[in-house]
N, C-alpha and C. Protein backbone atom coordinates (compact mmCIF):
# COMPACT_ATOMS: atom_id res chain seq x y z
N UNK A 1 165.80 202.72 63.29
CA UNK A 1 166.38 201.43 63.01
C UNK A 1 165.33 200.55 62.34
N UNK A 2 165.75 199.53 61.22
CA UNK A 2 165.20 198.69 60.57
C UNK A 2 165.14 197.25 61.08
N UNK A 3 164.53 195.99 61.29
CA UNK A 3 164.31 194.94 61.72
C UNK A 3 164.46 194.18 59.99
N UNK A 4 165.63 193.30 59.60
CA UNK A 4 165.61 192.41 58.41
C UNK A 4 165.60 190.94 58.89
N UNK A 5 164.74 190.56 58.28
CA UNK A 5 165.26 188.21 58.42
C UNK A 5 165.53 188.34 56.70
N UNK A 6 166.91 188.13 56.27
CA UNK A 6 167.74 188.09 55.24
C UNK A 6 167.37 189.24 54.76
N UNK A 7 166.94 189.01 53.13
CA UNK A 7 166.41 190.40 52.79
C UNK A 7 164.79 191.26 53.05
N UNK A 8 164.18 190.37 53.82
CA UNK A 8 162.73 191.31 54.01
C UNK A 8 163.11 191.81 55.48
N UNK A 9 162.16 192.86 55.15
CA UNK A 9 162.17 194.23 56.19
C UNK A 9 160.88 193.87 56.86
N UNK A 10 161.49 193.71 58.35
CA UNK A 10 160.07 193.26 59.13
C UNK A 10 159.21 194.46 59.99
N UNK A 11 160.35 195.37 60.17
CA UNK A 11 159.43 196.33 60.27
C UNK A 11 160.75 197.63 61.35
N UNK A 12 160.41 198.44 61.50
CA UNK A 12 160.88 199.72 62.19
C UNK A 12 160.66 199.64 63.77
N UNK A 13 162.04 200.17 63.96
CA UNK A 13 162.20 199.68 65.81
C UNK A 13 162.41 201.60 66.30
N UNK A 14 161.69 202.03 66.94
CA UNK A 14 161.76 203.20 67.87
C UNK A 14 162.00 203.28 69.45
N UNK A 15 161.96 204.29 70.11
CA UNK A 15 162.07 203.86 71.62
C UNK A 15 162.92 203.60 72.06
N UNK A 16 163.79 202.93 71.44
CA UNK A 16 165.27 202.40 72.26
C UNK A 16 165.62 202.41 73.26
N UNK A 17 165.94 201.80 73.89
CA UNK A 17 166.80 202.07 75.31
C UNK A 17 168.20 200.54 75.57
N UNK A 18 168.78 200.46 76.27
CA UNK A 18 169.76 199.81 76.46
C UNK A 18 170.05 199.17 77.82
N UNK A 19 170.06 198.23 78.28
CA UNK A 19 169.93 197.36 79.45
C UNK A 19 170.78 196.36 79.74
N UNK A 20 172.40 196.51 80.06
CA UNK A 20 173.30 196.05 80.03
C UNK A 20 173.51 195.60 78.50
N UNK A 21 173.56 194.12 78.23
CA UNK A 21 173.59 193.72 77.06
C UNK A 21 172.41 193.99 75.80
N UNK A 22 171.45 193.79 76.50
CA UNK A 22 170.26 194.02 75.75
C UNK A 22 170.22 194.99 75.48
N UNK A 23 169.17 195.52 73.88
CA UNK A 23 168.51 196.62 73.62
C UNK A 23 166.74 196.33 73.02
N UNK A 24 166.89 197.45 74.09
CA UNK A 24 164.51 196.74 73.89
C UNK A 24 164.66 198.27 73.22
N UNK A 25 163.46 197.71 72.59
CA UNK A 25 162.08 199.20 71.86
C UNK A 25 161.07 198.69 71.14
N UNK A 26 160.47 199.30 70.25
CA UNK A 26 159.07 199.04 70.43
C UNK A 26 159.21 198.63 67.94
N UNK A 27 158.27 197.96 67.91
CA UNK A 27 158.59 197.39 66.51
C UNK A 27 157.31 198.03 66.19
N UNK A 28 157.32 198.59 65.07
CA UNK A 28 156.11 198.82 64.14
C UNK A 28 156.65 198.08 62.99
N UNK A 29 155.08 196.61 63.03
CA UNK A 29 156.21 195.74 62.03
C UNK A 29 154.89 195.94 60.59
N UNK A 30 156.12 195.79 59.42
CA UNK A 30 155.54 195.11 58.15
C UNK A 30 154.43 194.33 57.76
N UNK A 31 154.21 193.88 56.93
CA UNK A 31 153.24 192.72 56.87
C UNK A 31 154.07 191.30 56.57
N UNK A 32 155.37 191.98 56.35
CA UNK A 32 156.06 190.68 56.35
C UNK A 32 156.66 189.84 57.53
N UNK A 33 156.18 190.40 58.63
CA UNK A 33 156.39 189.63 60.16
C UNK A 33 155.07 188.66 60.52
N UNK A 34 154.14 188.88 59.77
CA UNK A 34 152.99 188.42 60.26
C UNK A 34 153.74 186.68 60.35
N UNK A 35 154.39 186.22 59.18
CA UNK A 35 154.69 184.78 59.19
C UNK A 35 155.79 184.05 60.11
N UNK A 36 156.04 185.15 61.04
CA UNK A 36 156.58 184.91 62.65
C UNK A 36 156.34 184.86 63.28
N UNK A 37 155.05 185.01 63.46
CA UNK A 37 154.31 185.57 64.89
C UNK A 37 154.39 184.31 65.69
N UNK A 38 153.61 182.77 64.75
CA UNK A 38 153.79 182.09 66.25
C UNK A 38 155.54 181.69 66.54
N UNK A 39 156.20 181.58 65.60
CA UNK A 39 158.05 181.63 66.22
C UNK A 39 158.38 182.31 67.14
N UNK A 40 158.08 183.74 66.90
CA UNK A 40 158.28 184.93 68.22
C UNK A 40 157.71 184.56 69.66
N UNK A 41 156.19 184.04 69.61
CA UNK A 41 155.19 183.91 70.16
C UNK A 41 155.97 182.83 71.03
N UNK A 42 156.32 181.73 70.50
CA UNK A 42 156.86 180.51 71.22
C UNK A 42 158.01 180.87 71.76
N UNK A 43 159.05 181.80 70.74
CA UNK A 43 160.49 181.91 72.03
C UNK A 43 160.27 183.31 72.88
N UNK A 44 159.12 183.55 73.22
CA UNK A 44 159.00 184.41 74.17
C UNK A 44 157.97 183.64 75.44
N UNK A 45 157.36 182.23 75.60
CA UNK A 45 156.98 181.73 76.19
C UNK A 45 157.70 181.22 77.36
N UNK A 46 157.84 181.93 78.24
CA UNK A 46 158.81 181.18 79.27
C UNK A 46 157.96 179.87 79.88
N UNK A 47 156.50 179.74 79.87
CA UNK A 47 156.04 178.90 80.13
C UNK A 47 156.32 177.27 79.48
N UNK A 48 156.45 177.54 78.14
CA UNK A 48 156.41 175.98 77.51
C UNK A 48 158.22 176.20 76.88
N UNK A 49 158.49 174.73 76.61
CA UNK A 49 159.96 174.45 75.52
C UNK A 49 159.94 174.97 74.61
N UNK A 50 160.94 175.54 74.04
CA UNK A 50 161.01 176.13 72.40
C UNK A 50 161.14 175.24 71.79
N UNK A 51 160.75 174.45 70.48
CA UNK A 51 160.91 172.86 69.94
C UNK A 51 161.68 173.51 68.43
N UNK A 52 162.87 173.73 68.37
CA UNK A 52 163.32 173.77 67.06
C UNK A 52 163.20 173.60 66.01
N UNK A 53 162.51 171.81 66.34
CA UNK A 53 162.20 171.41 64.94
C UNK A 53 160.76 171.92 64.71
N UNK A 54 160.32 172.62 65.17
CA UNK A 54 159.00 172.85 64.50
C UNK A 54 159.07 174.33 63.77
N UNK A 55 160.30 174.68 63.66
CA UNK A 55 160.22 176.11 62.91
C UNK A 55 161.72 175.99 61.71
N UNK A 56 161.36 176.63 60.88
CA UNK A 56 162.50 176.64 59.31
C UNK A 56 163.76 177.01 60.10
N UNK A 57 164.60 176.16 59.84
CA UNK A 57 166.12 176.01 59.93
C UNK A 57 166.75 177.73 59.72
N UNK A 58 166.67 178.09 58.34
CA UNK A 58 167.36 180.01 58.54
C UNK A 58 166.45 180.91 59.50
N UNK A 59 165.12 180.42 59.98
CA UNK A 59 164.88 181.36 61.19
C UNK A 59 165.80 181.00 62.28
N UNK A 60 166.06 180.21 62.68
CA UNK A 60 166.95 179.94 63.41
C UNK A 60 168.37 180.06 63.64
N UNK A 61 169.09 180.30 62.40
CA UNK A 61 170.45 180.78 62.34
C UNK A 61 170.20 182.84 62.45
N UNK A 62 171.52 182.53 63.54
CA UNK A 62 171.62 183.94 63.66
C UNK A 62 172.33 184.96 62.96
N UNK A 63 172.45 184.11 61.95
CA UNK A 63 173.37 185.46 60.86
C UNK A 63 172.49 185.78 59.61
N UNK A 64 171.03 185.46 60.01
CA UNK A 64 170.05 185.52 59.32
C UNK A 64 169.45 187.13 59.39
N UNK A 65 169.62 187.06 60.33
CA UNK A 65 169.06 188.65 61.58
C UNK A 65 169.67 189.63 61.65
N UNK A 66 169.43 191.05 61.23
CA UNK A 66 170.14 192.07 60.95
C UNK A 66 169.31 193.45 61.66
N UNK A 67 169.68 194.76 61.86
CA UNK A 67 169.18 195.71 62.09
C UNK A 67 170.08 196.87 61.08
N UNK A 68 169.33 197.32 60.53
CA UNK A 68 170.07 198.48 59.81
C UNK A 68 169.70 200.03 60.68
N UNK A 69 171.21 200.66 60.94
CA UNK A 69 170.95 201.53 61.94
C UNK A 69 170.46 202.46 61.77
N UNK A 70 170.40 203.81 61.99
CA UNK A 70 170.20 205.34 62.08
C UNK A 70 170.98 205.91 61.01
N UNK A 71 172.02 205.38 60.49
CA UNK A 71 173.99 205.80 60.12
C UNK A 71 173.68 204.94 58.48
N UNK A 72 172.53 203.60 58.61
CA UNK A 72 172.25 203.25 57.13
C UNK A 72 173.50 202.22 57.20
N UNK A 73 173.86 201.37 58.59
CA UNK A 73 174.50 200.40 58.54
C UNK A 73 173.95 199.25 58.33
N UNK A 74 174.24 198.04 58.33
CA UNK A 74 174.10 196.40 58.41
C UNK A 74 175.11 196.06 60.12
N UNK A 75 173.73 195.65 61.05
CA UNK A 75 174.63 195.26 61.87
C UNK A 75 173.70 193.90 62.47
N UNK A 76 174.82 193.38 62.93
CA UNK A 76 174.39 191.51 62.66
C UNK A 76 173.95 191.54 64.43
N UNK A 77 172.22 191.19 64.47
CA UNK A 77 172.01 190.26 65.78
C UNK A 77 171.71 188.97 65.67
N UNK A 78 171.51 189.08 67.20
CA UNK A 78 170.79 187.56 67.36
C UNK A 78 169.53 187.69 67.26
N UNK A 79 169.14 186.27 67.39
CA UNK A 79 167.70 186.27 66.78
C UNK A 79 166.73 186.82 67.98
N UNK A 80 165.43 187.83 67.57
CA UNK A 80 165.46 188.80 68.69
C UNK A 80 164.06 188.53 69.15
N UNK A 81 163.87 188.82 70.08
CA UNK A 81 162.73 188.70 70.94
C UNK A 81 161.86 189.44 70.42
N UNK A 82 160.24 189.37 69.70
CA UNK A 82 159.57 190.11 69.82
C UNK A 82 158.23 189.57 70.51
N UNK A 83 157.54 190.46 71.23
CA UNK A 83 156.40 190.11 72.16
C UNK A 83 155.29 190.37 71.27
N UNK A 84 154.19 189.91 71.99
CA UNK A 84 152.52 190.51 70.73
C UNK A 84 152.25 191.82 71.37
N UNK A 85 153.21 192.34 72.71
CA UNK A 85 152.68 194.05 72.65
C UNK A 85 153.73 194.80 71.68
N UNK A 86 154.35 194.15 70.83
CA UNK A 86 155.18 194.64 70.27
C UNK A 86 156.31 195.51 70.52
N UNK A 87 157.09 194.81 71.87
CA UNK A 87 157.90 195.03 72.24
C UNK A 87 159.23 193.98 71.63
N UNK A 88 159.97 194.86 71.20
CA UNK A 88 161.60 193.96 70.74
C UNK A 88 162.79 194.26 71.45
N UNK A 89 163.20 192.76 71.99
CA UNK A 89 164.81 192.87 72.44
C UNK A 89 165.85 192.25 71.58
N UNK A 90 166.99 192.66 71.45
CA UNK A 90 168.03 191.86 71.11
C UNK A 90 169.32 192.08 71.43
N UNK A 91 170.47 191.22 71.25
CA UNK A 91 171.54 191.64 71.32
C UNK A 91 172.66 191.21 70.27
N UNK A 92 173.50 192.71 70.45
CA UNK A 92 174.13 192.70 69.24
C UNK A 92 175.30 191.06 68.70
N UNK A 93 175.51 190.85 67.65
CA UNK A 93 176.71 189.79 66.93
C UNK A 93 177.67 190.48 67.26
């Protein structure tokens, strides 16, 4: 599986597994994720508020966020959790 924010490819998701709604695995990302890191970084902080306004408006819409499957589909998530051990969750649109 592929990780897209519109058309860039952030990087390749392996590992998979499935957890009621959720699906975690592990991201080997691009160089084009690097300019997420602190976005990711912050909505994975359960410690502090996520502040909206401090991050671009289409990161934030969820029809921004895509995974292209195994099958060479387009399938629409939400905007997905990734950690700095490079662990990713999301769930499906």
């Amino acid at each position: 599986m592929k990780l897209y924010f519109l058309n860039e490819f952030l990087g390749d998701i392996r590992d998979i597994n499935v957890d009621g709604m959720w699906v975690n695995g592990e991201i080997t990302p691009s160089n084009n994720i690097d300019k997420f890191d602190d976005f990711f970084a912050a909505l994975v902080d359960e410690e502090n508020d996520f502040v909206e306004t401090n991050y671009n408006e289409e990161w934030l819409d969820d029809n921004n966020w895509y995974i292209i499957d195994d099958e060479n589909k387009r399938r629409g998530i939400y905007i997905p959790a990734v950690y700095p051990d490079r662990e990713i969750s999301w769930r499906w649109r």
